[in-house]
C-alpha atoms as a PDB file:
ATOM      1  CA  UNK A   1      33.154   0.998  33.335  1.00  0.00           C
ATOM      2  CA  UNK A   2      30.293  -0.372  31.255  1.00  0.00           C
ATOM      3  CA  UNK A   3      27.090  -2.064  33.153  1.00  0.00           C
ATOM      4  CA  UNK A   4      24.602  -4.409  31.152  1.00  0.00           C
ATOM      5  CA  UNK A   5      22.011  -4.717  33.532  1.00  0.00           C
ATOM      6  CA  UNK A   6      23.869  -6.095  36.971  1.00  0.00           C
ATOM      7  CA  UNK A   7      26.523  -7.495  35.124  1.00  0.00           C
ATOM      8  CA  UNK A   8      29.752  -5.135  34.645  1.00  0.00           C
ATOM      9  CA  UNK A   9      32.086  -5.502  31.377  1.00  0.00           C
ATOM     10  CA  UNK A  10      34.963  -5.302  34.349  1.00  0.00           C
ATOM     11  CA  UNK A  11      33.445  -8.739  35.677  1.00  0.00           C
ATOM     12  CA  UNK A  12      33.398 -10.416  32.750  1.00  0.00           C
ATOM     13  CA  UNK A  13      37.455  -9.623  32.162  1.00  0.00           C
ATOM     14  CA  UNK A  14      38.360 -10.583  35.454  1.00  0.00           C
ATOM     15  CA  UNK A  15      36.147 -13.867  34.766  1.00  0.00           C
ATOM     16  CA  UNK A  16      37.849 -14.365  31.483  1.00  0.00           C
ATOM     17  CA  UNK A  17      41.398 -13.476  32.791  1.00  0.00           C
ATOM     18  CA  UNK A  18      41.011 -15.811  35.275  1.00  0.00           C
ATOM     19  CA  UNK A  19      40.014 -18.519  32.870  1.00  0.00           C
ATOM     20  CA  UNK A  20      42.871 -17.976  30.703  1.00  0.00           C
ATOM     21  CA  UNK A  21      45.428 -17.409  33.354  1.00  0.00           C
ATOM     22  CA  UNK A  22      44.386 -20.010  35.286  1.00  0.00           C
ATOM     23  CA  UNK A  23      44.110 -19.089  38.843  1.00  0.00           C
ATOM     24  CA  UNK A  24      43.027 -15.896  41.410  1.00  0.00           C
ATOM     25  CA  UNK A  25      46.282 -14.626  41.707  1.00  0.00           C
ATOM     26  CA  UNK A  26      48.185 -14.985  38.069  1.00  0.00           C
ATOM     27  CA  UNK A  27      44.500 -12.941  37.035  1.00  0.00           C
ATOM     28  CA  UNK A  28      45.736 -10.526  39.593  1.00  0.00           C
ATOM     29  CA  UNK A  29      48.997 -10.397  38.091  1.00  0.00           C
ATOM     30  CA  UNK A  30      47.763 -10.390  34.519  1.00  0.00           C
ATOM     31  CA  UNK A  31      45.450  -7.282  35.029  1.00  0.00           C
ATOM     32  CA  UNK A  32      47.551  -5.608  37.722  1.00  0.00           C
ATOM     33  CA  UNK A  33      44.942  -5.866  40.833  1.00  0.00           C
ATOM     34  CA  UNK A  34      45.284  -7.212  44.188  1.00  0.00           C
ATOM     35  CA  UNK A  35      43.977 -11.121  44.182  1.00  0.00           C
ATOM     36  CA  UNK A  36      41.177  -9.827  47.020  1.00  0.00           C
ATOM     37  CA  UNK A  37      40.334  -7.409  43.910  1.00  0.00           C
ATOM     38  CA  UNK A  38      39.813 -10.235  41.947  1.00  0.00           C
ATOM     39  CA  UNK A  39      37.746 -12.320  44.483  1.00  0.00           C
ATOM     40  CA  UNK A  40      35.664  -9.103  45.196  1.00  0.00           C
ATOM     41  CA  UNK A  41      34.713  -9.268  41.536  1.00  0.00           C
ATOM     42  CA  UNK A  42      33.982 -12.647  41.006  1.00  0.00           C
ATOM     43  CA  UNK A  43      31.500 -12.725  44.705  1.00  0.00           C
ATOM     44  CA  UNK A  44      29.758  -9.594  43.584  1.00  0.00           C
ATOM     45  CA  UNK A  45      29.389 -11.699  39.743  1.00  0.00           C
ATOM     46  CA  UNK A  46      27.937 -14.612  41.473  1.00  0.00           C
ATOM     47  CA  UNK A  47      25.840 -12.767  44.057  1.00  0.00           C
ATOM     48  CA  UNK A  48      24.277 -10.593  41.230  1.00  0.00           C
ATOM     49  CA  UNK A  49      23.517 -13.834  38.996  1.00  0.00           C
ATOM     50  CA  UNK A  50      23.137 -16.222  41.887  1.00  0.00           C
ATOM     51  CA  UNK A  51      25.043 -18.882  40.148  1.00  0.00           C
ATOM     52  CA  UNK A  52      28.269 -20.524  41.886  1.00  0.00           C
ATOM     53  CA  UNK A  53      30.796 -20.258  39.418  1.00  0.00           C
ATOM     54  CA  UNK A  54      33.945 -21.510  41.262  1.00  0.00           C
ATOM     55  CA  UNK A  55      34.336 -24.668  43.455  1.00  0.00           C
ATOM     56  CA  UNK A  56      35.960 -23.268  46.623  1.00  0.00           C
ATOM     57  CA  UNK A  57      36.130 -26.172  48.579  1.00  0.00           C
ATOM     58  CA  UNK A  58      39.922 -27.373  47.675  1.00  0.00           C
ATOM     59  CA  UNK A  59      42.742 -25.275  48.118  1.00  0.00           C
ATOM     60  CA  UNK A  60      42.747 -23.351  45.194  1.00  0.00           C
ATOM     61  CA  UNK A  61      38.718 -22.504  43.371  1.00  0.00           C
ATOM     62  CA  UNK A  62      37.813 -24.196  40.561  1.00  0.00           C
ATOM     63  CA  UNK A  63      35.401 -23.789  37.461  1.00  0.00           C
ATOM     64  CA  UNK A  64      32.280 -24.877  38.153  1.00  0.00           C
ATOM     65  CA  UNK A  65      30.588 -26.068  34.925  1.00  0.00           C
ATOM     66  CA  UNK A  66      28.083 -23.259  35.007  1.00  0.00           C
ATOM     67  CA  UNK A  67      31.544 -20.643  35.539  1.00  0.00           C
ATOM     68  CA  UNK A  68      33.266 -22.160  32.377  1.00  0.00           C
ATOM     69  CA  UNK A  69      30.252 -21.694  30.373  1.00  0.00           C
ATOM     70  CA  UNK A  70      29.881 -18.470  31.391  1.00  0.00           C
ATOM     71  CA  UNK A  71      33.419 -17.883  30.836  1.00  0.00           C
ATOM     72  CA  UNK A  72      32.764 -18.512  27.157  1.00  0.00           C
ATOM     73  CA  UNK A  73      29.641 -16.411  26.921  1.00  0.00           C
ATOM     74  CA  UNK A  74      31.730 -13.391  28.471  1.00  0.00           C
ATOM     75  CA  UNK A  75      34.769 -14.050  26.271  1.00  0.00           C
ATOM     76  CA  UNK A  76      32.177 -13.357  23.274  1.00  0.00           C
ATOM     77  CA  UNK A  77      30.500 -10.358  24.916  1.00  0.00           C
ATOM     78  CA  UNK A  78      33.568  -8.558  25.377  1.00  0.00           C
ATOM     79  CA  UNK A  79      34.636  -9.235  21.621  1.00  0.00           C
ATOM     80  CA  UNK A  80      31.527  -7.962  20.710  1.00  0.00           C
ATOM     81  CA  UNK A  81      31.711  -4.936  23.406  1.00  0.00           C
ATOM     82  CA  UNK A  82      35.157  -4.141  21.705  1.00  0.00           C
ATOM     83  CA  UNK A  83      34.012  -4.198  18.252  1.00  0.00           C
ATOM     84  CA  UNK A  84      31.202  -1.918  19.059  1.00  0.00           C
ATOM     85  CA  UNK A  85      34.053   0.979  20.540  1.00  0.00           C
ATOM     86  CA  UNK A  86      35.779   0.283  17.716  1.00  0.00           C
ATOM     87  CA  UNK A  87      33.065   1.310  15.297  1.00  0.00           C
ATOM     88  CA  UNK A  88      31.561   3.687  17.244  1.00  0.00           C
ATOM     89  CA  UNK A  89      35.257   5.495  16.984  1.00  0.00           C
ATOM     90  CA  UNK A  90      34.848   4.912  13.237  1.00  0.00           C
ATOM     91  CA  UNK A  91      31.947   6.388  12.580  1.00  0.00           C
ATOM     92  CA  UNK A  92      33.030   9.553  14.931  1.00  0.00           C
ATOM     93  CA  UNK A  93      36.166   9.673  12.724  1.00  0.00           C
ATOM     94  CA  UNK A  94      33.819   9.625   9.468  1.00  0.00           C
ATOM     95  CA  UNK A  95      33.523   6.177   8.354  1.00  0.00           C
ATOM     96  CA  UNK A  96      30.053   5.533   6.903  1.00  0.00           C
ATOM     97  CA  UNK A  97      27.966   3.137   9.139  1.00  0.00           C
ATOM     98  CA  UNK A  98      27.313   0.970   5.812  1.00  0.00           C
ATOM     99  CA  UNK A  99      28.740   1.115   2.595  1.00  0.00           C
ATOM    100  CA  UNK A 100      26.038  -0.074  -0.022  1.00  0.00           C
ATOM    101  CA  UNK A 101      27.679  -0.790  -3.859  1.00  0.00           C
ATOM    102  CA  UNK A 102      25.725  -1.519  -7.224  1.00  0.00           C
ATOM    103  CA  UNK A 103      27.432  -3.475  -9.578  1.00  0.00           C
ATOM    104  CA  UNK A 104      26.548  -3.380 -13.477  1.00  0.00           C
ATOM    105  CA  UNK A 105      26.806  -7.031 -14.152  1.00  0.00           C
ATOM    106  CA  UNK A 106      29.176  -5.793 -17.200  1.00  0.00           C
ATOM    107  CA  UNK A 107      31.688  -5.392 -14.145  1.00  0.00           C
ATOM    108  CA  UNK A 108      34.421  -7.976 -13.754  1.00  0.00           C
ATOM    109  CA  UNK A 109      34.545  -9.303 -10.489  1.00  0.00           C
ATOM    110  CA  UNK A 110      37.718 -10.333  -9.820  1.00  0.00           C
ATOM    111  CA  UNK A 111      38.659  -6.719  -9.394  1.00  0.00           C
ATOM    112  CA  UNK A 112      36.363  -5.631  -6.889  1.00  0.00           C
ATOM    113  CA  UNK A 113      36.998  -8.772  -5.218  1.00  0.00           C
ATOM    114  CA  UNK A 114      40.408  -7.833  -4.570  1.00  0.00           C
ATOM    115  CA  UNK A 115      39.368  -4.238  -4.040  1.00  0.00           C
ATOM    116  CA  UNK A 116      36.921  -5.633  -1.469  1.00  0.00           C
ATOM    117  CA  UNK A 117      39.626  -7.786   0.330  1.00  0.00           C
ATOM    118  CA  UNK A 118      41.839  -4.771   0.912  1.00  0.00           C
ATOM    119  CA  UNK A 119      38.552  -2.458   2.009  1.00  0.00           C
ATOM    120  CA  UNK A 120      38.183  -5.508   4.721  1.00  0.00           C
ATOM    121  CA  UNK A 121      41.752  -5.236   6.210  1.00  0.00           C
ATOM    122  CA  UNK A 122      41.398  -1.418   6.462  1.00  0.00           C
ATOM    123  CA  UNK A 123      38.261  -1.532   7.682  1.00  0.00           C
ATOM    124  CA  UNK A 124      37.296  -4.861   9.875  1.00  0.00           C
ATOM    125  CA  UNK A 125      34.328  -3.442  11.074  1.00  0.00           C
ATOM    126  CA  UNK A 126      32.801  -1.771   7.759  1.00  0.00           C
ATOM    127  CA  UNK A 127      29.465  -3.310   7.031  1.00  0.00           C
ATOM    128  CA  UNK A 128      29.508  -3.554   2.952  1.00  0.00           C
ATOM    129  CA  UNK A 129      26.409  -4.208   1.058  1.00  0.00           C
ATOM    130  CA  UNK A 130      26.659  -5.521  -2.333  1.00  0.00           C
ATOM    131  CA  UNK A 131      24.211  -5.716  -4.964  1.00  0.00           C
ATOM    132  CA  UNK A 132      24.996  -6.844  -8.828  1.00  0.00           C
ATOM    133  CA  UNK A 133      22.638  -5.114 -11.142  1.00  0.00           C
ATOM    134  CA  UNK A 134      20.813  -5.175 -14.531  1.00  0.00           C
ATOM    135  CA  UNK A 135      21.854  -2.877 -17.127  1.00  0.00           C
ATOM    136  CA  UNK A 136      20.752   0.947 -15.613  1.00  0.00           C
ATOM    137  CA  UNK A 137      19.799  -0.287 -12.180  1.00  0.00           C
ATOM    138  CA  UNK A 138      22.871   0.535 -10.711  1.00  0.00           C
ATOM    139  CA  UNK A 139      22.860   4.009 -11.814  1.00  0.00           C
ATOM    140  CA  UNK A 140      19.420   4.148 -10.737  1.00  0.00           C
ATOM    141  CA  UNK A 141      20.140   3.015  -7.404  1.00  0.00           C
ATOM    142  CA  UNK A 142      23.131   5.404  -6.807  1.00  0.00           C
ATOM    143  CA  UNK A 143      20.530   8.155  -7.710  1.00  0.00           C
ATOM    144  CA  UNK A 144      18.240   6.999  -4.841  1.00  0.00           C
ATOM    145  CA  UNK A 145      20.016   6.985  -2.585  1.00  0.00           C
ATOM    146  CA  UNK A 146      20.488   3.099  -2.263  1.00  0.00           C
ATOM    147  CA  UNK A 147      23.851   2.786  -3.248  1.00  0.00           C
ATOM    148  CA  UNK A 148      26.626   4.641  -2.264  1.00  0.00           C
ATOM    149  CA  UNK A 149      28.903   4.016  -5.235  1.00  0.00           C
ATOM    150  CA  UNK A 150      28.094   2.674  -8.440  1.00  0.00           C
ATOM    151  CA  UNK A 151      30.216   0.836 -11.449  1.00  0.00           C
ATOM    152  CA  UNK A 152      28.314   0.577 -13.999  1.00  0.00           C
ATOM    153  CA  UNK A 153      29.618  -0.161 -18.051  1.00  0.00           C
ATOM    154  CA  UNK A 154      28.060   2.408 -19.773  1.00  0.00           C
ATOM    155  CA  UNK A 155      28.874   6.075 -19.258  1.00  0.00           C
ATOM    156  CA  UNK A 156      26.424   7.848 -17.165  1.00  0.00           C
ATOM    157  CA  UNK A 157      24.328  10.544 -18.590  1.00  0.00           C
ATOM    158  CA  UNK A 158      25.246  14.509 -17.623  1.00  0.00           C
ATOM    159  CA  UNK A 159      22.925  15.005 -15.449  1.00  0.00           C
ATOM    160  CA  UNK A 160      25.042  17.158 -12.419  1.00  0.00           C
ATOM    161  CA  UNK A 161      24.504  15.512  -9.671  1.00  0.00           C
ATOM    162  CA  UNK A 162      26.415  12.228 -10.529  1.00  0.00           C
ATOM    163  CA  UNK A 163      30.255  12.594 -10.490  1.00  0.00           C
ATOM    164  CA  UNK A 164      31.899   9.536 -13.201  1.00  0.00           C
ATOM    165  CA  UNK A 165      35.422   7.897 -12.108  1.00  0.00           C
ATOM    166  CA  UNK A 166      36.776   6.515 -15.299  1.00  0.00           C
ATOM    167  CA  UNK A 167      38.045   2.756 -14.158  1.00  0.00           C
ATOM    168  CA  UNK A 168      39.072   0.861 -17.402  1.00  0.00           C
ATOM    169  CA  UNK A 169      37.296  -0.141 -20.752  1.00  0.00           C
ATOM    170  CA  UNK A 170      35.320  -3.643 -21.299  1.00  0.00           C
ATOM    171  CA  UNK A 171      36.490  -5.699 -24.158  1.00  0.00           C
ATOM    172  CA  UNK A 172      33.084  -6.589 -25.936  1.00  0.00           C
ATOM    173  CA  UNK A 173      33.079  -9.665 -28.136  1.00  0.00           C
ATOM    174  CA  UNK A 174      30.267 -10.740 -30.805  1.00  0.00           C
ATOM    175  CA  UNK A 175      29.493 -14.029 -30.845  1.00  0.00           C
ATOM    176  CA  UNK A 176      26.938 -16.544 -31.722  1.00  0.00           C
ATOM    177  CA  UNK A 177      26.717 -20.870 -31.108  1.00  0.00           C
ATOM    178  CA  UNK A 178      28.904 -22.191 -33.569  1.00  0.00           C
ATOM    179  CA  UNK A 179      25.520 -24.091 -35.218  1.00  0.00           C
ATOM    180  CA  UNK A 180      24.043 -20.877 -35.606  1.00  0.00           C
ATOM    181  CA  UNK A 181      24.577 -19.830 -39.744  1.00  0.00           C
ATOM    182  CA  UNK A 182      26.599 -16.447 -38.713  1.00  0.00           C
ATOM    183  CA  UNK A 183      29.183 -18.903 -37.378  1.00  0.00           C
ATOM    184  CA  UNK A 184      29.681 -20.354 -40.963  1.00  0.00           C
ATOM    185  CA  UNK A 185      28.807 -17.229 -43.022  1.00  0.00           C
ATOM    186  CA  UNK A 186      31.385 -15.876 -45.476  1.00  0.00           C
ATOM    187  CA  UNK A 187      30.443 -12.925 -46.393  1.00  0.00           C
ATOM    188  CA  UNK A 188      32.032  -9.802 -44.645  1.00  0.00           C
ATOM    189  CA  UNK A 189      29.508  -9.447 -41.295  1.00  0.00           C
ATOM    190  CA  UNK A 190      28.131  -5.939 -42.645  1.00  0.00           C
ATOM    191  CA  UNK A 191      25.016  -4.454 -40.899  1.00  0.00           C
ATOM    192  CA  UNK A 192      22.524  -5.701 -43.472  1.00  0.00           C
ATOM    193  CA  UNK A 193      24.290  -9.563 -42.661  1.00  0.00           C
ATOM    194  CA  UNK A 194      23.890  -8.680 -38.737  1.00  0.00           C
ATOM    195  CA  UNK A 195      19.914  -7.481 -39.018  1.00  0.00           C
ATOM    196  CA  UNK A 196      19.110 -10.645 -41.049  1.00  0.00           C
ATOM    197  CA  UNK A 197      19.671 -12.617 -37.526  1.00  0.00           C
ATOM    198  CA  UNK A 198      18.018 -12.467 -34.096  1.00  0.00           C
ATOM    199  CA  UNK A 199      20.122 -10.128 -31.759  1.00  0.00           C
ATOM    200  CA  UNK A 200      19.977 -10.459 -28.418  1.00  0.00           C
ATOM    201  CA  UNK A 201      20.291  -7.813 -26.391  1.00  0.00           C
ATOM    202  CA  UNK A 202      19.952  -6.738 -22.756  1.00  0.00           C
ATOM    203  CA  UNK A 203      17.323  -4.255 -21.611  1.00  0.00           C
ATOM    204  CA  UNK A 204      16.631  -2.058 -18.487  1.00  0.00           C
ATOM    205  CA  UNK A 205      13.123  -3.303 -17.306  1.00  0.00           C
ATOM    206  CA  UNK A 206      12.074  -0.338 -15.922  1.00  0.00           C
ATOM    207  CA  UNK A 207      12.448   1.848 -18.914  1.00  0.00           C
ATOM    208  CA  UNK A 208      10.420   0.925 -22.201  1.00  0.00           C
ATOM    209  CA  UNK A 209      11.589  -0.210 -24.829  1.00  0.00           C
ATOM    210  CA  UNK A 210      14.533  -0.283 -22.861  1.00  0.00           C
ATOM    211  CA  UNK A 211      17.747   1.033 -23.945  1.00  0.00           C
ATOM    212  CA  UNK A 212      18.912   0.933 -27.757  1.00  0.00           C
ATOM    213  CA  UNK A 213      22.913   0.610 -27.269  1.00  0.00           C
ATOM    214  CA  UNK A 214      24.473  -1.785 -29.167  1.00  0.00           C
ATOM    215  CA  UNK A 215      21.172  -2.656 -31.408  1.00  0.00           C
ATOM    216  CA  UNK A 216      21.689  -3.417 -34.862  1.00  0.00           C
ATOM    217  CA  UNK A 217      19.124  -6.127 -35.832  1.00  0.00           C
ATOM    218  CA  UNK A 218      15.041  -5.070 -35.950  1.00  0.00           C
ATOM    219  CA  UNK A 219      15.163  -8.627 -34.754  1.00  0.00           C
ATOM    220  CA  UNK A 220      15.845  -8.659 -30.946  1.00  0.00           C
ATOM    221  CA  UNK A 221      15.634 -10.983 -27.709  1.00  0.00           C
ATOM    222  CA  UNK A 222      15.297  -8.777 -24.703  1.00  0.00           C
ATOM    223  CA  UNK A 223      17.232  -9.875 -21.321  1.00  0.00           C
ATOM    224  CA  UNK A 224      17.620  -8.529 -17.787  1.00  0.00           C
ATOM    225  CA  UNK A 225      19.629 -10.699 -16.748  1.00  0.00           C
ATOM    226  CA  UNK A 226      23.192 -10.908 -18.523  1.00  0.00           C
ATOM    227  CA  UNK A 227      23.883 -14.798 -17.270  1.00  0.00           C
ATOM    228  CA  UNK A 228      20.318 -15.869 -19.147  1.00  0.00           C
ATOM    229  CA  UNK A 229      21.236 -14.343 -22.117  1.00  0.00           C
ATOM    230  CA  UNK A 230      24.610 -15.839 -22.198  1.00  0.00           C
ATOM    231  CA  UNK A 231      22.718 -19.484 -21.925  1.00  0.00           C
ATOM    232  CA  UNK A 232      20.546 -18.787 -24.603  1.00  0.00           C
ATOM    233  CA  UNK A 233      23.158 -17.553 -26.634  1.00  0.00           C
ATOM    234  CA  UNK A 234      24.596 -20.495 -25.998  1.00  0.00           C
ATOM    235  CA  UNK A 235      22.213 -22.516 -27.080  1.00  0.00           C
ATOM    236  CA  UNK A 236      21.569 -20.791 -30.723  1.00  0.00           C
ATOM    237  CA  UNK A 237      19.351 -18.339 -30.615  1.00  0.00           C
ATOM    238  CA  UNK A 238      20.509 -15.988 -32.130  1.00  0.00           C
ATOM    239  CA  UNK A 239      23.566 -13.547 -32.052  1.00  0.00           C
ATOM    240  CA  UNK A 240      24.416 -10.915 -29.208  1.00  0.00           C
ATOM    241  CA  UNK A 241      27.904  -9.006 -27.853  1.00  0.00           C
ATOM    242  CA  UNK A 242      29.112 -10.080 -24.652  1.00  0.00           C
ATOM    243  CA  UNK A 243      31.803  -8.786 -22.381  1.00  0.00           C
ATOM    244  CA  UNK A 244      34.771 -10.917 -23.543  1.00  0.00           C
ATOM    245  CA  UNK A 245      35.961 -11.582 -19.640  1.00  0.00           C
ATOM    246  CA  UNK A 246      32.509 -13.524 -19.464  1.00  0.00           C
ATOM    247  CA  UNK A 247      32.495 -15.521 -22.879  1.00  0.00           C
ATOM    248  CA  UNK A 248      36.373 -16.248 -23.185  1.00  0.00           C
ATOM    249  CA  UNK A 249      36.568 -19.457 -21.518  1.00  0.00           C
ATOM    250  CA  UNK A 250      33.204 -20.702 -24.146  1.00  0.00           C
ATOM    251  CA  UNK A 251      35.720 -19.478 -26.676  1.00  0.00           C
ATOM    252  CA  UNK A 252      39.031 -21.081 -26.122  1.00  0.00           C
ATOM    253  CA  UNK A 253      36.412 -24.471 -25.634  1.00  0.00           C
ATOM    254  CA  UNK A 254      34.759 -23.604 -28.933  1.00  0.00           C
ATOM    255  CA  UNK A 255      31.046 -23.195 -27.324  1.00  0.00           C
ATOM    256  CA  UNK A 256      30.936 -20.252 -28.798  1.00  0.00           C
ATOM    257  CA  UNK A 257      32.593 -18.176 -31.847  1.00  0.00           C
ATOM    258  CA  UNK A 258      33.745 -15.031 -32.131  1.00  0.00           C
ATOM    259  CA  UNK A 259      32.029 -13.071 -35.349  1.00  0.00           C
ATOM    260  CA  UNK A 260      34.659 -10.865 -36.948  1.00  0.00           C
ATOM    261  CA  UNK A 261      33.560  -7.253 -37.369  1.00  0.00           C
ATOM    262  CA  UNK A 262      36.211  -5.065 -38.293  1.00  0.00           C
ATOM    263  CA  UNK A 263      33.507  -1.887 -38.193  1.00  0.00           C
ATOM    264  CA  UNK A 264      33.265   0.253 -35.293  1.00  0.00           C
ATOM    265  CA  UNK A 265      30.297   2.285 -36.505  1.00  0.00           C
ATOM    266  CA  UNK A 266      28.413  -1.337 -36.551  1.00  0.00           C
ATOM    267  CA  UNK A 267      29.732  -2.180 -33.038  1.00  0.00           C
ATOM    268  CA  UNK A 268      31.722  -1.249 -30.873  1.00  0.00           C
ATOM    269  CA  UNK A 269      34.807  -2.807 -29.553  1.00  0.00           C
ATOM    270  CA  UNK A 270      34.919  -1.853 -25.740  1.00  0.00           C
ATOM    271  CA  UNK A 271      32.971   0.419 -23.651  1.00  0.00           C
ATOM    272  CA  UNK A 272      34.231   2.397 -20.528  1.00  0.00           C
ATOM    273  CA  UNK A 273      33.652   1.266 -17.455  1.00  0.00           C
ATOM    274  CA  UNK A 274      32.765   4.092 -14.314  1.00  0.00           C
ATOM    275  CA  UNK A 275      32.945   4.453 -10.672  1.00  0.00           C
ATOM    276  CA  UNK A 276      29.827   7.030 -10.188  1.00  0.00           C
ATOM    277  CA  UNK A 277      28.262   8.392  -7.385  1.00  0.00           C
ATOM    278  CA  UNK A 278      25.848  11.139  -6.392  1.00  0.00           C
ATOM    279  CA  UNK A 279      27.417  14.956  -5.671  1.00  0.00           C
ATOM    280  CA  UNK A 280      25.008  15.907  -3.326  1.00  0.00           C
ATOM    281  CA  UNK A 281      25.981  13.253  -0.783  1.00  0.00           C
ATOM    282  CA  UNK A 282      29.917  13.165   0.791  1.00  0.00           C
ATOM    283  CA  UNK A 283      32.026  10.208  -0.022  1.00  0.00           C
ATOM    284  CA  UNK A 284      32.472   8.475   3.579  1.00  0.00           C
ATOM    285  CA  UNK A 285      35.844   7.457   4.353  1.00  0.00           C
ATOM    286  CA  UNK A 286      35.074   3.936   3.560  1.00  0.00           C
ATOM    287  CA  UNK A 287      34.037   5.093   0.120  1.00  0.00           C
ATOM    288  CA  UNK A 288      36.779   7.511  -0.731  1.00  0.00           C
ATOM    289  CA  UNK A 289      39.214   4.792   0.064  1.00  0.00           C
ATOM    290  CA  UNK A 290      37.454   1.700  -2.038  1.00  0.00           C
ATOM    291  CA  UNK A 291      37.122   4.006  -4.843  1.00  0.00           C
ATOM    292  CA  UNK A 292      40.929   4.830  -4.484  1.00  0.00           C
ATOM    293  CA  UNK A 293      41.759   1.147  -4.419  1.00  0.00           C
ATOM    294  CA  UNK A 294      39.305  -0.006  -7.859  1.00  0.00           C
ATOM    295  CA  UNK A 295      41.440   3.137  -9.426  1.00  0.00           C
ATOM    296  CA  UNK A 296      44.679   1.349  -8.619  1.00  0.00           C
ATOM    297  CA  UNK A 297      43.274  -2.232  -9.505  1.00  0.00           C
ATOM    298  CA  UNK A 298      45.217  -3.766 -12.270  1.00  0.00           C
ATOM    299  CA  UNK A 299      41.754  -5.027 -14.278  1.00  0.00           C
ATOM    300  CA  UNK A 300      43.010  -6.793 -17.107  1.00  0.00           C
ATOM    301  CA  UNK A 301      46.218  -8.037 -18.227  1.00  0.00           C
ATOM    302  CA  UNK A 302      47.388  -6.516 -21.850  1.00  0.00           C
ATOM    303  CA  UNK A 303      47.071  -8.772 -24.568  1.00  0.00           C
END
């Protein structure tokens, strides 16, 4: 039987039972007691707090309105008393306290989303930290131990200690503000045409000069954050490859326009996209399961 200071977790049911049941004795029935079981409980509960929390002086007790705001407070503490069992079986059964997740913000999020959803139903009580990255933070987190599972777009390095879950590959798209002379050029879009422009690029700011995927211009913009440098390519600055999931609707409206580069040695046209996380450290349950569930996501449709 649990005990918070005077106060028993039994007291509170039979306070709540009787509440929702409406009298002593359907209480008695509801939890299978005697009603001078019932009574017993509900004295000792008022003698301990020395609050009155039933009007006794009709025939049958009633609420006072100190005993139906109670009633309320206990209804909540025994929700919360329950939820605590239930995790504490969890986490005796091998479900991480907290599942921490670093997102490359190449990911699309409608996946995980859905991923996330399903996580939630199998486990309500699962605390789930999220954090969407810059390009190489996530990695970097899931190295340090502050992330238990990373996706991240570009393949981790070999280094042992990570283990890389293939998920799906990332359409890339180049484009450029359809004012900006690329959009209007008409010359095949060789290397030599790409390095005449501004490319703008995204960078890891804790390594320097930052990552060189994906450069081809000596000319470049550098941007942590992959929503900024969608604004500013946006606005004409210059030229840069995006994830297509994140510039198609600026396409179909004409904000921006796709550059046609039929060479893969110039760019790329997708890049994989990995579920990674560290060897040394066991997959929880939580995590095992989530990373089953982004393997069986459906991430884009075919074209």
């Amino acid at each position: 039987m649990g005990v918070i200071g005077a106060l028993t977790l039994d007291q509170l049911r039979v306070l709540v039972a009787i509440e929702e049941a409406g009298s002593f004795s359907a209480a008695g029935r509801k939890l299978r007691r005697v009603q001078s079981a019932i009574s017993h409980a509900i004295q000792t509960l008022e003698d301990t707090q020395g609050l009155q929390l039933f009007d006794r002086s009709g025939r049958t007790p009633r609420f006072t309105e100190a005993g139906r705001v109670l009633a309320a407070q206990a209804r909540q503490v025994l929700r919360q008393a329950e939820a605590f069992e239930r995790a504490a079986q969890s986490i005796a059964a091998g479900l991480e306290p907290e599942l921490s997740i670093a997102l490359d913000s190449f990911v699309p999020t409608g996946p995980v989303i859905r991923a996330l959803a399903n996580l939630q139903l199998a486990f309500p009580d699962l605390t789930v930290t999220l954090f969407t990255e810059g390009i190489g933070a996530a990695e970097r987190r899931v190295r340090d131990g502050g992330a238990t599972l990373g996706l991240c777009a570009l393949l981790p390095s070999t280094a042992q200690d990570l283990q890389a879950t293939a998920l799906t590959q990332v359409t890339l798209a180049p484009v450029v503000a359809p004012t900006h002379p690329l959009a209007s050029e008409t010359r095949p879009l060789t290397r030599d045409i790409l390095a005449e422009h501004v490319q703008l690029i995204l960078t890891d700011p804790l390594q320097r000069p930052g990552p060189s995927f994906s450069v081809v211009s000596p000319r470049v913009w550098r941007f942590v954050d992959i929503a900024s440098r969608l604004e500013f390519l946006l606005a004409g600055f210059g030229w840069g490859t995006m994830p297509h999931h994140l510039v198609e609707t600026a396409l179909e409206s004409g904000r921006l326009v796709r550059l046609i580069i039929d060479d893969p040695a110039v760019l790329p046209g997708s890049i994989g996209l990995f579920a990674i996380h560290d060897r040394r450290r066991p997959l929880g349950i939580g995590a095992r399961w989530l990373l089953e569930e982004l393997q069986r996501q459906g991430w884009f449709a075919k074209p």
